[in-house]
C-alpha atoms as a PDB file:
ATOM      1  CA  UNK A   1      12.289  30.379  22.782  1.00  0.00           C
ATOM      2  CA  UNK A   2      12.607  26.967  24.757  1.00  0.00           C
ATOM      3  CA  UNK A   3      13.628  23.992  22.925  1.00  0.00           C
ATOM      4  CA  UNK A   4      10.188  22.382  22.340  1.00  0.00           C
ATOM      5  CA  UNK A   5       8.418  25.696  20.991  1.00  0.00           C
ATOM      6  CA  UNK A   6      11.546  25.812  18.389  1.00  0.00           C
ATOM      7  CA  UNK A   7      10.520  25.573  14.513  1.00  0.00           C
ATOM      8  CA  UNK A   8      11.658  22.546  13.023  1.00  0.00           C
ATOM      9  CA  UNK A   9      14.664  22.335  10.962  1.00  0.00           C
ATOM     10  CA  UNK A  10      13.888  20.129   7.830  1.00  0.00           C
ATOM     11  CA  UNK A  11      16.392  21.283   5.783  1.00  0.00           C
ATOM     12  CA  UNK A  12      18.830  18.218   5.947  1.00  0.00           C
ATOM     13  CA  UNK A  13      15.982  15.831   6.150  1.00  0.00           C
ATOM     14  CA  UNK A  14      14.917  17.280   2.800  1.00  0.00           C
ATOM     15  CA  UNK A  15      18.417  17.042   1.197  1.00  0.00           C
ATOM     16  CA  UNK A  16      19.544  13.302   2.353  1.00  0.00           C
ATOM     17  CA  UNK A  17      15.905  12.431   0.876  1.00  0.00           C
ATOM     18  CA  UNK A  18      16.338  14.086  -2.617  1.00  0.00           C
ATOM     19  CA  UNK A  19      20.071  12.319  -2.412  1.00  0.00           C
ATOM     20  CA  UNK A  20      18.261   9.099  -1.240  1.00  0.00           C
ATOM     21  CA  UNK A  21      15.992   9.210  -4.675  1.00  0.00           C
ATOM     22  CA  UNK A  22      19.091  10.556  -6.858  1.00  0.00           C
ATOM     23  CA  UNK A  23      16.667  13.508  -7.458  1.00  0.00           C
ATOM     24  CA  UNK A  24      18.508  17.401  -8.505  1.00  0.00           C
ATOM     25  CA  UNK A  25      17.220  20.029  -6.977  1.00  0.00           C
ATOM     26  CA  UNK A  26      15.311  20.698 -10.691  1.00  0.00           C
ATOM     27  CA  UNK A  27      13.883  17.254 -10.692  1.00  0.00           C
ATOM     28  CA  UNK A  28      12.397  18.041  -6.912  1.00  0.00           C
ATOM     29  CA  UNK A  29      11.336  21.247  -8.091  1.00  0.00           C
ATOM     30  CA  UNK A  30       9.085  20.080 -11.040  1.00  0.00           C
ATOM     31  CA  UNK A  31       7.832  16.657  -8.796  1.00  0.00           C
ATOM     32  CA  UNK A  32       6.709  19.449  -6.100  1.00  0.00           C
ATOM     33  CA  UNK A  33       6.050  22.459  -7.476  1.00  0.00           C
ATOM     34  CA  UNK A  34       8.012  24.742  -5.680  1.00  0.00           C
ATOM     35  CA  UNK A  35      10.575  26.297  -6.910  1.00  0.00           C
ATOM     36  CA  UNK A  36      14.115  25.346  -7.003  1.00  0.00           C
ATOM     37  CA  UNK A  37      15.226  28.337  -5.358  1.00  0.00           C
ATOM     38  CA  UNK A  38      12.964  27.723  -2.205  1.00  0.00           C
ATOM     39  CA  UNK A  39      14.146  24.258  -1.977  1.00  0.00           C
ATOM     40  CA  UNK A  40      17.462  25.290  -1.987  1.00  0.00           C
ATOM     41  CA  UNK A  41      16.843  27.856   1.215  1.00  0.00           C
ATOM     42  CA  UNK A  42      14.407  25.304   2.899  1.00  0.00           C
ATOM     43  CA  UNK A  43      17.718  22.782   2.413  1.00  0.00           C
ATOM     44  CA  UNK A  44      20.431  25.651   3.910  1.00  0.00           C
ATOM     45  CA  UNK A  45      17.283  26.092   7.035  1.00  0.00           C
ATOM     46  CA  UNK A  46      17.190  29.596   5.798  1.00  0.00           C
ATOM     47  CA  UNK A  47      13.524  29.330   5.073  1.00  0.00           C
ATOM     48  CA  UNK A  48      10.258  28.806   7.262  1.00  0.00           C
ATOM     49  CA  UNK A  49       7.879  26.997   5.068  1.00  0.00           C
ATOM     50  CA  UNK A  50       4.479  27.050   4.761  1.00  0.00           C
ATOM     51  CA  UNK A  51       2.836  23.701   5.769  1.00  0.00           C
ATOM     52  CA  UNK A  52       1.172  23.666   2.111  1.00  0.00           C
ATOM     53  CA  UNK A  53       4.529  23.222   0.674  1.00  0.00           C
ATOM     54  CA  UNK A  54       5.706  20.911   3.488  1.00  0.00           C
ATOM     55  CA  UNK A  55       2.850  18.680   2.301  1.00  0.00           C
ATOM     56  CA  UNK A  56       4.121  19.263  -1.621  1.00  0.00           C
ATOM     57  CA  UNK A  57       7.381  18.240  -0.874  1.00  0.00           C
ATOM     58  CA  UNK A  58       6.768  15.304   1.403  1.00  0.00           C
ATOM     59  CA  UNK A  59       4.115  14.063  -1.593  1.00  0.00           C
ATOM     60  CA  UNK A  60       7.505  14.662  -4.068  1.00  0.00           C
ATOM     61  CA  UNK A  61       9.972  12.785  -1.976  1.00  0.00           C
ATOM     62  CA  UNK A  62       6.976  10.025  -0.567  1.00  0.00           C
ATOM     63  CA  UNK A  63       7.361  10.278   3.722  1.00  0.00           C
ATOM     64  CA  UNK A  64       4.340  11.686   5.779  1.00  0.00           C
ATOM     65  CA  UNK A  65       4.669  15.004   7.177  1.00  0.00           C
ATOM     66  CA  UNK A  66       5.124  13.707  10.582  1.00  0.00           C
ATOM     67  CA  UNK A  67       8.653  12.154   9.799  1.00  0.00           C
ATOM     68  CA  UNK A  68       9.676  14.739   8.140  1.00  0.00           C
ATOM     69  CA  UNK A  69       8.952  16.910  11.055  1.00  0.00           C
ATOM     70  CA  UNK A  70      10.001  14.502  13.610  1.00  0.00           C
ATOM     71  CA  UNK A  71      13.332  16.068  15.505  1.00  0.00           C
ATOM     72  CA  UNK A  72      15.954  13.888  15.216  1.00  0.00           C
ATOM     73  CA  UNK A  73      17.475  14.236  18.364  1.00  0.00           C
ATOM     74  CA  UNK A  74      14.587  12.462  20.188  1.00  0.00           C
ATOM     75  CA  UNK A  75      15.182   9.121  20.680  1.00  0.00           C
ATOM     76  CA  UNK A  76      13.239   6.258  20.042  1.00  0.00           C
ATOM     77  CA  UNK A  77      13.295   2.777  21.156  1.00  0.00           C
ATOM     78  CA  UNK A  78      11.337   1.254  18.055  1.00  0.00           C
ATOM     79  CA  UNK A  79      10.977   3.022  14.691  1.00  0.00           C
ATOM     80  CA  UNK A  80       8.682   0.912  12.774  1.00  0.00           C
ATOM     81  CA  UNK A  81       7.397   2.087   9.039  1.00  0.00           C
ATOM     82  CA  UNK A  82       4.370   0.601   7.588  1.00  0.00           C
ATOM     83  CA  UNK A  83       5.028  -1.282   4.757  1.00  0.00           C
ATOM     84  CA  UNK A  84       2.825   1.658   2.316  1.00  0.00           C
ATOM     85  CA  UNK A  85       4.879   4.290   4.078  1.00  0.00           C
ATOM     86  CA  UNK A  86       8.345   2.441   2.979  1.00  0.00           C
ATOM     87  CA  UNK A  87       9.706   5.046   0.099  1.00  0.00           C
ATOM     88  CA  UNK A  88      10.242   2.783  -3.245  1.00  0.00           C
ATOM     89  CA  UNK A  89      12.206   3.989  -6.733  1.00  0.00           C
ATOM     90  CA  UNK A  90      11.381   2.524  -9.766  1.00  0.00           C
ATOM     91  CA  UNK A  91      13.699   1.603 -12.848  1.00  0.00           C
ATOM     92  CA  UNK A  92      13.367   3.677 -15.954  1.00  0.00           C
ATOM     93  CA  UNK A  93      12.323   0.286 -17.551  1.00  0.00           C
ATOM     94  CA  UNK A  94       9.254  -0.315 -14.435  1.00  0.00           C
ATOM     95  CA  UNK A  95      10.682  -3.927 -14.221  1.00  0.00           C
ATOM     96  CA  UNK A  96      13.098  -3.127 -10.923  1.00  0.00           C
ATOM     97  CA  UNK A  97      11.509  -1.706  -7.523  1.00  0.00           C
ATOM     98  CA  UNK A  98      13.981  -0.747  -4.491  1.00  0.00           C
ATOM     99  CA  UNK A  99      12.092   0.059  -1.569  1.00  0.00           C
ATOM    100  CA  UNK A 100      14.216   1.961   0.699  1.00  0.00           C
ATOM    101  CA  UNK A 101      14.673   0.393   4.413  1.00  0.00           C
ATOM    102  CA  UNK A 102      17.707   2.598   5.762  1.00  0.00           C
ATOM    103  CA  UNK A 103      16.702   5.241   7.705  1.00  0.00           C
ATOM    104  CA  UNK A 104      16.998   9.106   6.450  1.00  0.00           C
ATOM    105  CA  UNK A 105      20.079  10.276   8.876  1.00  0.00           C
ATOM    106  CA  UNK A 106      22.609   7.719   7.367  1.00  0.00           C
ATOM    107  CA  UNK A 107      21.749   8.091   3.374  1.00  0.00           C
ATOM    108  CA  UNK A 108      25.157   9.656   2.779  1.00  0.00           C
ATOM    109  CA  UNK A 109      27.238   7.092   3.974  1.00  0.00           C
ATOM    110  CA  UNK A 110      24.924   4.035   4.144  1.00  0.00           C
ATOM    111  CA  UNK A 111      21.900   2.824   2.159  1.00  0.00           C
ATOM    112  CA  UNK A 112      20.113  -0.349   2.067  1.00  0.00           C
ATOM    113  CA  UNK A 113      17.434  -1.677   0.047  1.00  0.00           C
ATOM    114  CA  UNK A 114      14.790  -4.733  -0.918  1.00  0.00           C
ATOM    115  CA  UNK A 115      15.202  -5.057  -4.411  1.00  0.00           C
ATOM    116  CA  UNK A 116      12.798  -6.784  -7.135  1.00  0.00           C
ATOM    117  CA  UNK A 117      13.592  -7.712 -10.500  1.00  0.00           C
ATOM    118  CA  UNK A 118      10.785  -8.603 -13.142  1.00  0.00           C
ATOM    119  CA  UNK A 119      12.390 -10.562 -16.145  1.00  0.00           C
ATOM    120  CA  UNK A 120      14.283  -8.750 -18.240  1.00  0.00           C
ATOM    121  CA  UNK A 121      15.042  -5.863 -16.006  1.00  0.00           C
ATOM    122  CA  UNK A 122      17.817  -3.822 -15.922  1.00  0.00           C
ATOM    123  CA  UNK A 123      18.743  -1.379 -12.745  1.00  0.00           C
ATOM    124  CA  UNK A 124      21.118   0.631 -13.840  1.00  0.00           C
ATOM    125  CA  UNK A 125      23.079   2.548 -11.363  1.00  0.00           C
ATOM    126  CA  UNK A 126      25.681   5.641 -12.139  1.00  0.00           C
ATOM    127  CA  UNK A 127      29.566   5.446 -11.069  1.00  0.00           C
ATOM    128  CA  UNK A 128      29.108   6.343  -7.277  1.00  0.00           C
ATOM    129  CA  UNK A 129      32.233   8.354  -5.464  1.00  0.00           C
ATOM    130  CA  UNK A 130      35.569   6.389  -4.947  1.00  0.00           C
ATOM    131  CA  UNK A 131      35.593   3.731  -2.320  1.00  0.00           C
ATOM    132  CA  UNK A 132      31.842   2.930  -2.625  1.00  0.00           C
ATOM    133  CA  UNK A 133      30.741  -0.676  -1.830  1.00  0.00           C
ATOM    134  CA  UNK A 134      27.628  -1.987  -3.191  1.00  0.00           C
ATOM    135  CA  UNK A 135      26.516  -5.853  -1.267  1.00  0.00           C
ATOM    136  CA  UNK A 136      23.790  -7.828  -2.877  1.00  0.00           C
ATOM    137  CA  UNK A 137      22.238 -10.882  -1.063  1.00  0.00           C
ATOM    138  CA  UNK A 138      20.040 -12.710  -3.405  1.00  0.00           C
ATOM    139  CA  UNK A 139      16.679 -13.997  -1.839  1.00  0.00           C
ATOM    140  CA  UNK A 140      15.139 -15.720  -4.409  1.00  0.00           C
ATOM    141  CA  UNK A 141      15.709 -16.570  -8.128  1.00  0.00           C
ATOM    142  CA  UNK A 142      19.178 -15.354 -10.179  1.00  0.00           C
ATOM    143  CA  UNK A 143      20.752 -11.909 -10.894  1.00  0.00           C
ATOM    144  CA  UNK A 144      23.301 -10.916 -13.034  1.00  0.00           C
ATOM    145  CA  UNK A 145      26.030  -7.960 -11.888  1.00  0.00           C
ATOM    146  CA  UNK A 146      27.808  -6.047 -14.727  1.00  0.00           C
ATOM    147  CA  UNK A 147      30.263  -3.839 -13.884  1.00  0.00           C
ATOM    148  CA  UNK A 148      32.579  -1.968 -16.441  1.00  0.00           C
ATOM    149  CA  UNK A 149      33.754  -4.571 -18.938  1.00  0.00           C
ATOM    150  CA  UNK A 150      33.144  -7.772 -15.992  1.00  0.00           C
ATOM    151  CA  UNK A 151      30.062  -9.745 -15.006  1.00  0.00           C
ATOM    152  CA  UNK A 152      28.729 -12.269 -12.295  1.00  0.00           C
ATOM    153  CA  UNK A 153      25.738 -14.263 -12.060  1.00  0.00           C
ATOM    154  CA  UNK A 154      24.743 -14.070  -8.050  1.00  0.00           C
ATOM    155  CA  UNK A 155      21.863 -17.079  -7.077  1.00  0.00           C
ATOM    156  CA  UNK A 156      19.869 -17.299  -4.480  1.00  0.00           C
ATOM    157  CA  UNK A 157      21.851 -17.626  -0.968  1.00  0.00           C
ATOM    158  CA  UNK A 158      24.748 -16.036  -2.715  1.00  0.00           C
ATOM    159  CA  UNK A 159      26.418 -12.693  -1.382  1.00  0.00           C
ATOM    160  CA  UNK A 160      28.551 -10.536  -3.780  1.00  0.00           C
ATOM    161  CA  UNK A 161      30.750  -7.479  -3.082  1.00  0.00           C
ATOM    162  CA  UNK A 162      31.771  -5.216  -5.805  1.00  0.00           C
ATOM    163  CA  UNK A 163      33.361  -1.868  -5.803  1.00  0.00           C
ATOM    164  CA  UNK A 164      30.440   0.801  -7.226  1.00  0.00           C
ATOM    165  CA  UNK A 165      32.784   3.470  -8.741  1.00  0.00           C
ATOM    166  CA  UNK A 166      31.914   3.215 -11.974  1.00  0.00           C
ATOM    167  CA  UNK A 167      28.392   2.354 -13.833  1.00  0.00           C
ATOM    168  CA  UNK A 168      26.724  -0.961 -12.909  1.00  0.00           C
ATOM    169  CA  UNK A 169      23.497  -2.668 -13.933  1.00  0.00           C
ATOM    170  CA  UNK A 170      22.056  -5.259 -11.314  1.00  0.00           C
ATOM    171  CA  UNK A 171      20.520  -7.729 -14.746  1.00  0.00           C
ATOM    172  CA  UNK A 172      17.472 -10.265 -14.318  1.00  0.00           C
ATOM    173  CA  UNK A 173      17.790 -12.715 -17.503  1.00  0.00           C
ATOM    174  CA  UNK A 174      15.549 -15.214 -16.288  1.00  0.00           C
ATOM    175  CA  UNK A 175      11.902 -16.226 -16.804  1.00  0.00           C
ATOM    176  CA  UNK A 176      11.077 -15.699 -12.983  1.00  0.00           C
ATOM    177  CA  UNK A 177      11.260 -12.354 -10.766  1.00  0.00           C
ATOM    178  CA  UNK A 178      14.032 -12.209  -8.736  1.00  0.00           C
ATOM    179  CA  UNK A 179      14.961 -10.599  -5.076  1.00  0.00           C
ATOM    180  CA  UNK A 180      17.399  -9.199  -3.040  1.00  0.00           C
ATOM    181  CA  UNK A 181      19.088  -6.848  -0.269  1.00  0.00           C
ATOM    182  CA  UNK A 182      20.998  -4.669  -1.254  1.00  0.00           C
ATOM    183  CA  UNK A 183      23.288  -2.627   0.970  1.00  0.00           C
ATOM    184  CA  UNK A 184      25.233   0.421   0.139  1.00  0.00           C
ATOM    185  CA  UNK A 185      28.299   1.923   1.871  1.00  0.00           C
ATOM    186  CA  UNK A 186      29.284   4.920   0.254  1.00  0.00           C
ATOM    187  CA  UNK A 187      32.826   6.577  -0.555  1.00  0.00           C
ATOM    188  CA  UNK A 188      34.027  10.097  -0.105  1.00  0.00           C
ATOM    189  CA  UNK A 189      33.722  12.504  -2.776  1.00  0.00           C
ATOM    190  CA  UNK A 190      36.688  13.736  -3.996  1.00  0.00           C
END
């Protein structure tokens, strides 16, 4: 079979996405419908699947069919993502929006984001693996970074670095919505 009649492989596109969204293969399963153990062989490229549950899972994980279909190996000279295409993950509270700008091949070791945060929102983030650097550039407006048992207030023009091993919450305690980039280099697990 020449090269351009093979059957995409979507398997690792599928898994740095669900990674990218801090989705289990579970939480995929019920956003989808199809079932957890299909996702896992779709994820290993031990599955051919059917372009009705291509469309499911690109639905679940928010990208078009096209990119997730789109070989990897062929390069482009622009790659330029509409601003509704641009995956975003919400805050359990609704007040914080990240819409994901780094592209899908370097989610495991580098992730960057435009962040929003309403008043009183809270983005609360998990202890990533150790070495993990989380960079926040505030845009506009004032947030607050808590970290174990320390916290910083960042303002607009500001930069700070902090080491995202443990939990964190990226806090807006003003009156006015606040905004950001943040950018994510991520440690090796151990």
């Amino acid at each position: 079979m020449s090269e351009e009649n093979e059957i995409p492989k979507i398997g690792r596109k599928v898994l740095r996405l669900r990674q990218a969204y801090k989705m289990s293969l579970d939480d995929l399963a019920n956003k989808s419908g199809v079932s957890k153990s299909v996702l896992s062989q779709i994820e290993r490229d031990q599955n051919n699947p059917t372009l009705s549950t291509i469309h499911r899972i690109c639905v679940a994980l928010n990208v078009t069919v096209e990119e997730l279909l789109r070989k990897e190996a062929s390069p482009r000279v622009f790659d330029v993502v509409a601003d509704n295409a641009t995956p975003v993950i919400h805050s359990e509270d609704g007040k914080c929006s990240l819409r994901i700008l780094g592209p899908i091949h370097t989610v495991n070791w580098l992730q960057w984001y435009h962040v929003t945060v309403e008043p009183g929102g809270r983005l609360f983030s998990e202890a990533h693996d150790l070495g993990t650097l989380e960079n926040v550039t505030v845009l506009d407006g004032c947030l607050k970074i808590e970290t174990g048992e320390d916290s910083h207030l960042v303002y607009a023009g500001e930069t700070i670095r902090y080491p995202a091993d443990k939990d964190h919450i990226v806090v807006n305690d003003s009156d006015i919505v606040a905004t950001g980039l943040m950018v994510v280099v991520l440690g090796r697990p151990m």
